[in-house]
C-alpha atoms as a PDB file:
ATOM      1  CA  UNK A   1      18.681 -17.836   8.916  1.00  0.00           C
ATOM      2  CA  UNK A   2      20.274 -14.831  10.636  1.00  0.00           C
ATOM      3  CA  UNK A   3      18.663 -14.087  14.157  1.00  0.00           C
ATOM      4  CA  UNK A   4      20.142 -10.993  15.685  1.00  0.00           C
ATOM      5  CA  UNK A   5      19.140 -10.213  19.351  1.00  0.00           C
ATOM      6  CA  UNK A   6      19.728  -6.917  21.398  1.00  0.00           C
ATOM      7  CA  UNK A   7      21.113  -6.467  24.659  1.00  0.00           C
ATOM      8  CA  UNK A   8      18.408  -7.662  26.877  1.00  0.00           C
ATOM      9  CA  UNK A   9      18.102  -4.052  29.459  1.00  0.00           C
ATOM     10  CA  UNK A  10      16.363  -3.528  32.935  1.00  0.00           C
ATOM     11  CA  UNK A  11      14.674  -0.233  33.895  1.00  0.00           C
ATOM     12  CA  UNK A  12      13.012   1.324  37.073  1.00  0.00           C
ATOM     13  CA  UNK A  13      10.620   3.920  36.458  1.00  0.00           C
ATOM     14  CA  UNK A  14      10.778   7.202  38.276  1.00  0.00           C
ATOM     15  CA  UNK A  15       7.339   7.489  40.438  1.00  0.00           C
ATOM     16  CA  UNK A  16       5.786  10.859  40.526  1.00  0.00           C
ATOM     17  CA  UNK A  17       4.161  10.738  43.753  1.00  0.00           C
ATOM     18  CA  UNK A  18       5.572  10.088  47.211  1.00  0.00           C
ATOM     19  CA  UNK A  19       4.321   7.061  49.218  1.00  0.00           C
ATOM     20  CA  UNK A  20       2.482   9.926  51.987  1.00  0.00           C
ATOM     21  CA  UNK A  21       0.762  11.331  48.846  1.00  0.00           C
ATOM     22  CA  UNK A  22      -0.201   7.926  47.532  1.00  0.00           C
ATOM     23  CA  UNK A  23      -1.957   7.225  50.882  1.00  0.00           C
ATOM     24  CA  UNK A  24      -3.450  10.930  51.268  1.00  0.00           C
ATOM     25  CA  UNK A  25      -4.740  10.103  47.977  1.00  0.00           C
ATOM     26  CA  UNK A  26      -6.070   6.244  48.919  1.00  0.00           C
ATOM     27  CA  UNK A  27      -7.725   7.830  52.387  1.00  0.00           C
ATOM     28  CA  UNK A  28      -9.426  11.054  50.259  1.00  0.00           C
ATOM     29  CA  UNK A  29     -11.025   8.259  48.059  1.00  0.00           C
ATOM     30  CA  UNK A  30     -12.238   5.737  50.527  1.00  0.00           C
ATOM     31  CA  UNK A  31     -15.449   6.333  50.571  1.00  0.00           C
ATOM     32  CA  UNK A  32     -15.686   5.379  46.535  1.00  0.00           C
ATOM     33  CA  UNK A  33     -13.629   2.785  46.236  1.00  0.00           C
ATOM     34  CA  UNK A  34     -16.608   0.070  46.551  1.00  0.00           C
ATOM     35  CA  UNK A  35     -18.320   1.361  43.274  1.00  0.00           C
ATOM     36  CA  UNK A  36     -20.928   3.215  42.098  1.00  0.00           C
ATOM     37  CA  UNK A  37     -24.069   1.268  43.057  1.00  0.00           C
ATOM     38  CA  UNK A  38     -22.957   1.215  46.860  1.00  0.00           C
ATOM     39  CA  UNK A  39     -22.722   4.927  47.077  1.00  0.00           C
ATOM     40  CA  UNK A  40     -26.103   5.938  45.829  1.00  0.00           C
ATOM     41  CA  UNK A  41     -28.121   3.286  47.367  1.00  0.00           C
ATOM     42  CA  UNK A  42     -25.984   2.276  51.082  1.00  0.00           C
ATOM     43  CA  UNK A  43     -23.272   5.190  50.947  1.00  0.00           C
ATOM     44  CA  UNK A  44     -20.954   4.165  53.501  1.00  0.00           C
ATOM     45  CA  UNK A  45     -20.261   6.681  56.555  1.00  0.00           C
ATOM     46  CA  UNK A  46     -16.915   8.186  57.018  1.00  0.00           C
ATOM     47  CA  UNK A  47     -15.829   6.186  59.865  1.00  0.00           C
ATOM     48  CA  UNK A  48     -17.186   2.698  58.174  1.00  0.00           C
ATOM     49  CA  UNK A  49     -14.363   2.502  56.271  1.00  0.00           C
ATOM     50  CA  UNK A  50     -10.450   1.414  56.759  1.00  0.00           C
ATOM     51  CA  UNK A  51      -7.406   0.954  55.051  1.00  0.00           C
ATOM     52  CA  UNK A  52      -5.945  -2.151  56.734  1.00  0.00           C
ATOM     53  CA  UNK A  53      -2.957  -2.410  54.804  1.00  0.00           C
ATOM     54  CA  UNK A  54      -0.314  -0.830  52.510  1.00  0.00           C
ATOM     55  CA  UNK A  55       2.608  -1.414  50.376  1.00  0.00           C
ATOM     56  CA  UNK A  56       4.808  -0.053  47.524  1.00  0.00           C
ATOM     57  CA  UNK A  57       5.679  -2.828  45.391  1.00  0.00           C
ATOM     58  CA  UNK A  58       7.807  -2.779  41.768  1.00  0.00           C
ATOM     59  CA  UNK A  59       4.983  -4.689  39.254  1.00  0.00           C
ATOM     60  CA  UNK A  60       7.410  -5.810  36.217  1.00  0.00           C
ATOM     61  CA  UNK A  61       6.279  -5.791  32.317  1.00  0.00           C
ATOM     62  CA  UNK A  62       8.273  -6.473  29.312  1.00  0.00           C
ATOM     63  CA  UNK A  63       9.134  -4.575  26.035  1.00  0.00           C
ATOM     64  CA  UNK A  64       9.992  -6.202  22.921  1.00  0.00           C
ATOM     65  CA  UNK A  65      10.502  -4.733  19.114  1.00  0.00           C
ATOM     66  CA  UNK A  66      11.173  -6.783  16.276  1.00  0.00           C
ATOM     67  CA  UNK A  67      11.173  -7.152  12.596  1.00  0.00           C
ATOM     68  CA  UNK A  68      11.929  -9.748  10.457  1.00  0.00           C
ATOM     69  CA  UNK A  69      13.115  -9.587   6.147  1.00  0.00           C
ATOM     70  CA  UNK A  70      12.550 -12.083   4.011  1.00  0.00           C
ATOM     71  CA  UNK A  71      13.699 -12.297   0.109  1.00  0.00           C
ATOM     72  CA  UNK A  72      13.288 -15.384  -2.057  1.00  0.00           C
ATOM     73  CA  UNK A  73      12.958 -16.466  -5.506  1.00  0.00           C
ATOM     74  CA  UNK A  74       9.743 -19.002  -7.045  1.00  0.00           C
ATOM     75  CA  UNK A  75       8.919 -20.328 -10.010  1.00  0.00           C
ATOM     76  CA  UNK A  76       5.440 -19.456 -11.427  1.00  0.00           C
ATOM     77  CA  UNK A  77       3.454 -19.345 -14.280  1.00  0.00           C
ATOM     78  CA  UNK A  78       1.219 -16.891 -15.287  1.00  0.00           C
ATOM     79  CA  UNK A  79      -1.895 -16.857 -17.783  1.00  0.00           C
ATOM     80  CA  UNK A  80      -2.887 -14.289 -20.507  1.00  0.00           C
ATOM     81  CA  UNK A  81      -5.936 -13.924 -22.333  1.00  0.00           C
ATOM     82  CA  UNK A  82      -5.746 -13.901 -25.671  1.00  0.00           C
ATOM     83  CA  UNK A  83      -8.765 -11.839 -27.161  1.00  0.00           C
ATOM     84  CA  UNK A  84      -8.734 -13.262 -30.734  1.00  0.00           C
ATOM     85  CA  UNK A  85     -10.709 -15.969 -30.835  1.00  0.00           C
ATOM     86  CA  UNK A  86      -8.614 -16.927 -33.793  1.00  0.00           C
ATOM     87  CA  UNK A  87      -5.428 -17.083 -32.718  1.00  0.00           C
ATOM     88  CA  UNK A  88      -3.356 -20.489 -31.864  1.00  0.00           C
ATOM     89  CA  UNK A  89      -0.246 -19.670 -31.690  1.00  0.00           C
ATOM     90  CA  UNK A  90       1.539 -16.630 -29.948  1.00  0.00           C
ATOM     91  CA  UNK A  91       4.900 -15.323 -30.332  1.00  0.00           C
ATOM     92  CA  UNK A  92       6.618 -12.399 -28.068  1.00  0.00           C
ATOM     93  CA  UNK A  93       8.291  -9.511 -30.010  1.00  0.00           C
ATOM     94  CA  UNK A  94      10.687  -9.990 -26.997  1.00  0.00           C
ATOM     95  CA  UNK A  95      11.952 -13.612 -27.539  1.00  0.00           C
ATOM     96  CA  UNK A  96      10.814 -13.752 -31.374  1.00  0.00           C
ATOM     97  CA  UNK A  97      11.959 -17.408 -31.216  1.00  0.00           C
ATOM     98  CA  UNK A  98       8.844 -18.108 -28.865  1.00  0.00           C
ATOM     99  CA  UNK A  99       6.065 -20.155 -29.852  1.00  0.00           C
ATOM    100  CA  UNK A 100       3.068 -20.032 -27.572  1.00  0.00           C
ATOM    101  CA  UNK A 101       0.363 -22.626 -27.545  1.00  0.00           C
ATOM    102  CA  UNK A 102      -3.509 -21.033 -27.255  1.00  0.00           C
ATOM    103  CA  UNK A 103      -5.361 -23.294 -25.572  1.00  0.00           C
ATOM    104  CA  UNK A 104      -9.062 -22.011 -24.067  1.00  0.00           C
ATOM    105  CA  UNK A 105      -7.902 -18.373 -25.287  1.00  0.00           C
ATOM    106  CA  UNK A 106      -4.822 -18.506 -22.746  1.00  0.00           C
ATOM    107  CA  UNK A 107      -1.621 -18.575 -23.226  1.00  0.00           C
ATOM    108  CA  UNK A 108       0.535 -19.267 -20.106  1.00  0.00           C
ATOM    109  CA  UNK A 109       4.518 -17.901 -19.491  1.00  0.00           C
ATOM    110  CA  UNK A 110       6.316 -19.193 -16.813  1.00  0.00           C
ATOM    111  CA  UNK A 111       9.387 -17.609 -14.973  1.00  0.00           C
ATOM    112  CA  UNK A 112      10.849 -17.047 -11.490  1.00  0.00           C
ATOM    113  CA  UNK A 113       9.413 -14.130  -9.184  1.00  0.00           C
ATOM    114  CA  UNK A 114      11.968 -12.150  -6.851  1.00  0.00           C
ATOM    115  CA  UNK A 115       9.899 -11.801  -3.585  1.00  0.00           C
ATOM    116  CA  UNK A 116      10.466  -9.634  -0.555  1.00  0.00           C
ATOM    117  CA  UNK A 117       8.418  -9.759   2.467  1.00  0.00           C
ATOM    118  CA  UNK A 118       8.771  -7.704   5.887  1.00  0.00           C
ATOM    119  CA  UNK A 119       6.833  -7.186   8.874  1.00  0.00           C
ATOM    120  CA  UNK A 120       7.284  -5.558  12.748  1.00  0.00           C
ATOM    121  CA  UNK A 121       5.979  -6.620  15.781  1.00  0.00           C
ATOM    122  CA  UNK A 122       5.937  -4.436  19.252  1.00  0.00           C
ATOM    123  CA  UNK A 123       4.588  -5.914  22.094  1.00  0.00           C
ATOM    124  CA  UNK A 124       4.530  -5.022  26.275  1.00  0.00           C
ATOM    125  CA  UNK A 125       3.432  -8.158  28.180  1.00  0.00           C
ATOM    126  CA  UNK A 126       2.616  -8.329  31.398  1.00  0.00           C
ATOM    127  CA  UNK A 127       6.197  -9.338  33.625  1.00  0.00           C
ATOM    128  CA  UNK A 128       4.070 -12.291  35.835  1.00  0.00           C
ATOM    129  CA  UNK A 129       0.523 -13.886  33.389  1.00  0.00           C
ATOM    130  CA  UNK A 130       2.631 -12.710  30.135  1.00  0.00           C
ATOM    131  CA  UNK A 131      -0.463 -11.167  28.932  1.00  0.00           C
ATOM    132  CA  UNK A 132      -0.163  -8.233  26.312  1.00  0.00           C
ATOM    133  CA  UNK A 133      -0.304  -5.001  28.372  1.00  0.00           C
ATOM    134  CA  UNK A 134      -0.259  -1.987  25.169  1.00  0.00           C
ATOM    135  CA  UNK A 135      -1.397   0.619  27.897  1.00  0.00           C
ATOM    136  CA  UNK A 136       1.792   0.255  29.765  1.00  0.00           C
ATOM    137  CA  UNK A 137       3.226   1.728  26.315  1.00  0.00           C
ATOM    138  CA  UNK A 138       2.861   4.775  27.369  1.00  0.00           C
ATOM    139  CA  UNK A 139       5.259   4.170  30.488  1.00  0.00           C
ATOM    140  CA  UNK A 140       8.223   3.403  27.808  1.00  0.00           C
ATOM    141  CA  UNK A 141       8.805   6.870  27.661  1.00  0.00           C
ATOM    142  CA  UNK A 142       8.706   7.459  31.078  1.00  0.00           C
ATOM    143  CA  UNK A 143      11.753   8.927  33.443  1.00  0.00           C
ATOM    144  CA  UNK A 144      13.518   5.709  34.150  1.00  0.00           C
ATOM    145  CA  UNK A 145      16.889   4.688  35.894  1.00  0.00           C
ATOM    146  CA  UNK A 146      18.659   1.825  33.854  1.00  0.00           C
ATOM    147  CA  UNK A 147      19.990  -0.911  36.105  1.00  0.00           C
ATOM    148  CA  UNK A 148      23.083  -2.247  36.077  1.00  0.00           C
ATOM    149  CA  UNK A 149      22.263  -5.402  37.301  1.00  0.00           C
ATOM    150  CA  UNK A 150      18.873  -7.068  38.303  1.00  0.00           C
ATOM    151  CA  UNK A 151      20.897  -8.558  41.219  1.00  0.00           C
ATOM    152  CA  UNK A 152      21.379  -5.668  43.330  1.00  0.00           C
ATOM    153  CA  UNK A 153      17.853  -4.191  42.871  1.00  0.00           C
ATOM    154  CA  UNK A 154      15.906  -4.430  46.197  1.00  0.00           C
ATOM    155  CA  UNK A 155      15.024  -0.780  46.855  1.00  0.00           C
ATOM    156  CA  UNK A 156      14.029  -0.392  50.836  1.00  0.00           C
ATOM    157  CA  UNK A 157      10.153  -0.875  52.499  1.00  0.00           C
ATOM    158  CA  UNK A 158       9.210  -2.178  48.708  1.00  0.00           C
ATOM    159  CA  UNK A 159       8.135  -5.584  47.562  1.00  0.00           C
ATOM    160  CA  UNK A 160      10.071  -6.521  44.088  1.00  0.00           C
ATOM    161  CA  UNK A 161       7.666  -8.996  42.588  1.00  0.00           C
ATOM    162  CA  UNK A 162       9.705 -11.370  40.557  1.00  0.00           C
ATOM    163  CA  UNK A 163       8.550 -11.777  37.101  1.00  0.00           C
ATOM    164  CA  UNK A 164       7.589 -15.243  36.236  1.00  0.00           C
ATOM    165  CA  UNK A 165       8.203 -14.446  32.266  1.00  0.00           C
ATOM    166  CA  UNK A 166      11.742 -14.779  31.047  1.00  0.00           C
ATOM    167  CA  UNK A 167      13.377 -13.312  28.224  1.00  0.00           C
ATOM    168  CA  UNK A 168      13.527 -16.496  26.067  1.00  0.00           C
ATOM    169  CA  UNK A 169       9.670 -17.220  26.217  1.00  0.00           C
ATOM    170  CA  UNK A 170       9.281 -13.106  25.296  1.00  0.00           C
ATOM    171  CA  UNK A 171      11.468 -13.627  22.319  1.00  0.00           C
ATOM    172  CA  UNK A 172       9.618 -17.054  21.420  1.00  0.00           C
ATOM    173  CA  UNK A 173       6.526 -15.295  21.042  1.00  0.00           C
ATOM    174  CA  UNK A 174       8.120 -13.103  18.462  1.00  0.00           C
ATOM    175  CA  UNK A 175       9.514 -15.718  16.446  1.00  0.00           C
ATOM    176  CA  UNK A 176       6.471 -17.754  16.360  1.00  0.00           C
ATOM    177  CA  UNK A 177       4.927 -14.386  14.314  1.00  0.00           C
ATOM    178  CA  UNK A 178       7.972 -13.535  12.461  1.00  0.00           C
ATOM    179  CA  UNK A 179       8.768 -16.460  11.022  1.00  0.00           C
ATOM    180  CA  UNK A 180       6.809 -17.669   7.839  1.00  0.00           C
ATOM    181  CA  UNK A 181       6.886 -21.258   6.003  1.00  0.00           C
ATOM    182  CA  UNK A 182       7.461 -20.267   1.797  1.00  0.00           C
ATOM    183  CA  UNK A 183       7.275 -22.455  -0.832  1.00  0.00           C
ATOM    184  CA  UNK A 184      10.216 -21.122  -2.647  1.00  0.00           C
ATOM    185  CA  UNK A 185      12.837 -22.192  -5.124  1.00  0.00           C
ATOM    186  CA  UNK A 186      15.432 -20.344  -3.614  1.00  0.00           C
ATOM    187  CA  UNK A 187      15.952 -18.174   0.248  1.00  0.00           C
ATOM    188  CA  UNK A 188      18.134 -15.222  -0.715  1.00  0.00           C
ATOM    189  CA  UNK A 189      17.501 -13.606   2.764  1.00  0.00           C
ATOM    190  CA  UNK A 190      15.982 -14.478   5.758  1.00  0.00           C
ATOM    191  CA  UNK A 191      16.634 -12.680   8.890  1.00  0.00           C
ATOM    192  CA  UNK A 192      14.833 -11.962  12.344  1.00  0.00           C
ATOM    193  CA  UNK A 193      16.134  -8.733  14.685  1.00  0.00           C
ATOM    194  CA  UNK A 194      14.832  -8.644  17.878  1.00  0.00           C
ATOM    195  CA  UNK A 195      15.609  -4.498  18.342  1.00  0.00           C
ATOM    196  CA  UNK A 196      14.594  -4.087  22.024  1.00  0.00           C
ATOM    197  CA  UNK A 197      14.251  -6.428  24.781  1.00  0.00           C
ATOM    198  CA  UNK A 198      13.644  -4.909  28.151  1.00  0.00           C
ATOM    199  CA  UNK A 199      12.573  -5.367  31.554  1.00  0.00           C
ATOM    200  CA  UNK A 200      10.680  -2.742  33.195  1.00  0.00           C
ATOM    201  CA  UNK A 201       9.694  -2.317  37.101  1.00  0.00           C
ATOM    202  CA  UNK A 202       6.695  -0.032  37.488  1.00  0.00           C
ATOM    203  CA  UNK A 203       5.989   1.681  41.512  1.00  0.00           C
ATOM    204  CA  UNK A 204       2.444   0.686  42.573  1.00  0.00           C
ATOM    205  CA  UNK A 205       1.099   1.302  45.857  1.00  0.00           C
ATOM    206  CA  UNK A 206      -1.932  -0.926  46.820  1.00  0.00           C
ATOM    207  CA  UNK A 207      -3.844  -0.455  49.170  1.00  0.00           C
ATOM    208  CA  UNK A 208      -6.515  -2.935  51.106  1.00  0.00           C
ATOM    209  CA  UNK A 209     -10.185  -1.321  52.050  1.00  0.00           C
ATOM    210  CA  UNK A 210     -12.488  -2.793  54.915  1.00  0.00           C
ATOM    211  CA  UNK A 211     -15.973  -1.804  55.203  1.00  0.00           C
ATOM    212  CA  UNK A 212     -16.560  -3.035  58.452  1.00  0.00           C
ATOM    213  CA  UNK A 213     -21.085  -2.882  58.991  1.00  0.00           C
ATOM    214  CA  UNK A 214     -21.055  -5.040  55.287  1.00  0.00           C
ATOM    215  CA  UNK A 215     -17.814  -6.674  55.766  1.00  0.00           C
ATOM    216  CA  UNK A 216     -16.831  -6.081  52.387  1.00  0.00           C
ATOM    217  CA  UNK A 217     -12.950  -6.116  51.385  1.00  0.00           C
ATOM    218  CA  UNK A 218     -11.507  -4.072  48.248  1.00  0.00           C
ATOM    219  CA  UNK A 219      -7.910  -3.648  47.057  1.00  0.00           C
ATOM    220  CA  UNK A 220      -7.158  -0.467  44.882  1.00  0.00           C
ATOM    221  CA  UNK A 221      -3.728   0.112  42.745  1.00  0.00           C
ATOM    222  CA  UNK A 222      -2.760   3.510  42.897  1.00  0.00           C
ATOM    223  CA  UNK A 223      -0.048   3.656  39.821  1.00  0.00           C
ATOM    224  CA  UNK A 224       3.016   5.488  41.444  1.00  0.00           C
ATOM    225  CA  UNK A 225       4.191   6.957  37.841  1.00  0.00           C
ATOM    226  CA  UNK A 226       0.603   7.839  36.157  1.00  0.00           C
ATOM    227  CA  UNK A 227      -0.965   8.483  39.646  1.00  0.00           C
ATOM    228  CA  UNK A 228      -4.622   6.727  38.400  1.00  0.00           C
ATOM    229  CA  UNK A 229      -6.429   4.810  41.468  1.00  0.00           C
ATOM    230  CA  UNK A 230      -7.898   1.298  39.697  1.00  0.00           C
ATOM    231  CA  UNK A 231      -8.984  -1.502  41.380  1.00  0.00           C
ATOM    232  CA  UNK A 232      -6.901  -4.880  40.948  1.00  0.00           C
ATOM    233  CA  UNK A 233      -7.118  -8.689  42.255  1.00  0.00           C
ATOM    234  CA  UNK A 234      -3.686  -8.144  43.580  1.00  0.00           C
ATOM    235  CA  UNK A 235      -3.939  -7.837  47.358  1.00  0.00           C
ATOM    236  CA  UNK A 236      -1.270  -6.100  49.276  1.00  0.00           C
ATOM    237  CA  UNK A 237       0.695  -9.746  51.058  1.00  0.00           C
ATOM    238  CA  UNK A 238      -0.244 -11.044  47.275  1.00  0.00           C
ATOM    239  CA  UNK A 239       3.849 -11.062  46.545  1.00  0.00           C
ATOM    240  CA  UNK A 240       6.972 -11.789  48.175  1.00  0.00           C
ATOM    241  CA  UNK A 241       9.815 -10.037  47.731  1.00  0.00           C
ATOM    242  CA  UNK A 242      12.558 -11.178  46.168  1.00  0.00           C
ATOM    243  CA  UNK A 243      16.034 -11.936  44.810  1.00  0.00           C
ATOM    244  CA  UNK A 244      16.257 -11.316  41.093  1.00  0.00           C
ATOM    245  CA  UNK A 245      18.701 -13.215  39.399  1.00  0.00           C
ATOM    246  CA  UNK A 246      19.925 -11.546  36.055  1.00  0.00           C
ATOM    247  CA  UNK A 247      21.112 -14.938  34.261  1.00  0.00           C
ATOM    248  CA  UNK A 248      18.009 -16.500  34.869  1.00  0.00           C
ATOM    249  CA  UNK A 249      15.546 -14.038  33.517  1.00  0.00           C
ATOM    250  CA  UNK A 250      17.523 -12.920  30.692  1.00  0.00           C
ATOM    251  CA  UNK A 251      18.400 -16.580  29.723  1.00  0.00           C
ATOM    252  CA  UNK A 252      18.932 -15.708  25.754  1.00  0.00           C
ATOM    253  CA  UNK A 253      22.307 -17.334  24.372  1.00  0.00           C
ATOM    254  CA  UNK A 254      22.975 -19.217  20.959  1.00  0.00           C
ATOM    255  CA  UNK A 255      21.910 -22.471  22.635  1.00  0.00           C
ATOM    256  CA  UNK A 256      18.227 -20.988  23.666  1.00  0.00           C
ATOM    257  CA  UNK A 257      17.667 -19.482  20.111  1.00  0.00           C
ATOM    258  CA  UNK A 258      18.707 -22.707  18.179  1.00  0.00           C
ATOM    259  CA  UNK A 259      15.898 -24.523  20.155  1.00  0.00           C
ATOM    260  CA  UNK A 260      13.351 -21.459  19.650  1.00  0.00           C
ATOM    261  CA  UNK A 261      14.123 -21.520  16.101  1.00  0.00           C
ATOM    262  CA  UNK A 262      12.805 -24.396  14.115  1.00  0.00           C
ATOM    263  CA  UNK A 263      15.442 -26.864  13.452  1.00  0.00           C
ATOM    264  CA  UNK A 264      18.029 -24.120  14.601  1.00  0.00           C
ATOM    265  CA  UNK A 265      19.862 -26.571  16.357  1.00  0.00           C
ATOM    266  CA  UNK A 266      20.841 -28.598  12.849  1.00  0.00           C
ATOM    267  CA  UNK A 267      21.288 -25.184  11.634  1.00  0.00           C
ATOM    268  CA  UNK A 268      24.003 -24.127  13.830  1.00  0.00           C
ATOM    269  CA  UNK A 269      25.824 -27.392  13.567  1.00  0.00           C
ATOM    270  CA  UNK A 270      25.759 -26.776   9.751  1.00  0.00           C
ATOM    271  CA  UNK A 271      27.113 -23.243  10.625  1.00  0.00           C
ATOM    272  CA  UNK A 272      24.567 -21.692   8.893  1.00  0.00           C
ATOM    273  CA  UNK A 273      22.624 -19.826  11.677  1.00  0.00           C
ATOM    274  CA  UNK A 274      24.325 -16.576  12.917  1.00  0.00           C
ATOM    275  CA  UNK A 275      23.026 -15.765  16.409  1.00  0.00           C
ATOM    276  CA  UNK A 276      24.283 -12.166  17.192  1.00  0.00           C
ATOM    277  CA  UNK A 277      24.474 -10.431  20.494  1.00  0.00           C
ATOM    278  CA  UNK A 278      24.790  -6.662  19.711  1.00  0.00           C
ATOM    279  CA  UNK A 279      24.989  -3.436  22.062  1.00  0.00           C
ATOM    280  CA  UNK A 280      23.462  -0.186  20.650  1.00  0.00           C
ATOM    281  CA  UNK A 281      25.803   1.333  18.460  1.00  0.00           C
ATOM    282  CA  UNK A 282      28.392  -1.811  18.166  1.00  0.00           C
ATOM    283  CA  UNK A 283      28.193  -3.954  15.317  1.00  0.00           C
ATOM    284  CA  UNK A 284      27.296  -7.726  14.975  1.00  0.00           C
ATOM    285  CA  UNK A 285      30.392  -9.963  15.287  1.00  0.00           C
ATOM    286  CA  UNK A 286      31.954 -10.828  12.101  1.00  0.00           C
ATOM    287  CA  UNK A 287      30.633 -14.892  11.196  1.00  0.00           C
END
């Protein structure tokens, strides 16, 4: 098996609002944020309601493309009617030498089938549960600034929320889908490319509502790049900051893929498993 990986990459996307617009935009909308059922029956008065707290916090998702090729050979047989009831015997104008047995008005050839399967898989996955995000798709596209180094990110008055996912469980999940048990005679090809691993960090201001006569509590997500308001279960206080460490989020090497692959381990020993690191636009190693 071949298993190609690309450079794992880290963005920060671009917001489009400033944090004073975010929170003109939180205040103008504070007297909806506790749904529709409170405002036509108990509509809340404009001085009922608070915003008790506030932050800008980087909420990280992952991207992952990958594909996978497979080519093999298999032995089959396969069954022709025979339309004259008469007939016993069969021989092929091809192979004139051939003499086919009719049994039940069938006559079966065998020979060996050349197969070739392929399939792709694109995912975005939430950075912290790991569940699949496809909305945030549309943020892939996004103005973005590349970082260097995960280290060194820890942009000022911001929480960085530390994703909980690493790089080796995202690329796990695509070779649990990619990878397909055949029963063939012989594997001509069988190769996994992982095309595009990255780490995005998405600007979200939350903000925390009181509504002080009910004493009732909301939190709201105002997306810093889309600029939709959404409610979300993620209070502002919810996340620390902190340190990201580049080697132990994007923990891919040749020793992490043998044990995600299947007996990769025996594999590499054998030397027959190629794990690649590639840039964009550089070519695998030579084996």
């Amino acid at each position: 098996m071949d298993v190609q990986i690309a450079e794992e990459r880290a963005f920060v996307l671009q917001p489009s609002i400033g944090f004073d617009q975010a929170r003109e935009r939180a205040w103008s909308q504070k007297l909806n944020v506790f749904g529709t059922l409170h405002n036509l029956m108990f509509r809340p008065k404009d001085d009922e309601v608070r915003i008790t707290r506030y932050e800008l916090r980087y909420e990280p998702f992952w991207h992952v493309s990958a594909r996978s090729e497979l080519e093999y050979d298999i032995r089959e047989s396969y069954r022709l009617l025979v339309t004259n009831p008469a007939t016993h015997h069969v021989s092929l104008e091809m192979f004139p030498d051939s003499d086919l047995v009719v049994q039940d008005q069938q006559v079966v050839l065998t020979g060996t089938s050349r197969c070739h399967e392929s399939q792709t898989r694109e995912q975005v996955l939430d950075g912290v549960t790991g569940e699949e995000r496809p909305k945030l798709a549309a943020y892939l596209h996004r103005t973005k600034t590349e970082l260097g180094t995960l280290d060194d990110f820890a942009p000022t008055d911001a929480v960085v929320v530390a994703p909980e996912i690493k790089a080796s469980y995202v690329v796990r999940q695509q070779l649990t889908h990619l990878m397909r048990a055949v029963q063939a005679d012989h594997v001509i090809t069988e190769t996994v490319e992982v095309s595009a691993l990255a780490l995005f960090f998405r600007p979200v201001y939350v903000f925390d509502y009181v509504w002080a006569p009910k004493d009732k509590r909301q939190t709201m997500a105002l997306d810093g790049v889309s600029g939709e308001l959404s409610n979300t279960t993620r209070q502002v206080g919810a996340f620390r900051s902190a340190r990201l460490d580049t080697d132990l989020l994007f923990d891919i090497g040749a020793d992490a893929v043998g044990m995600l692959v299947p007996g990769g381990s025996i594999a590499m020993k054998l030397g027959r498993l190629a794990v690649q690191r590639t840039r964009p636009g550089q070519s695998p190693p030579a084996p």
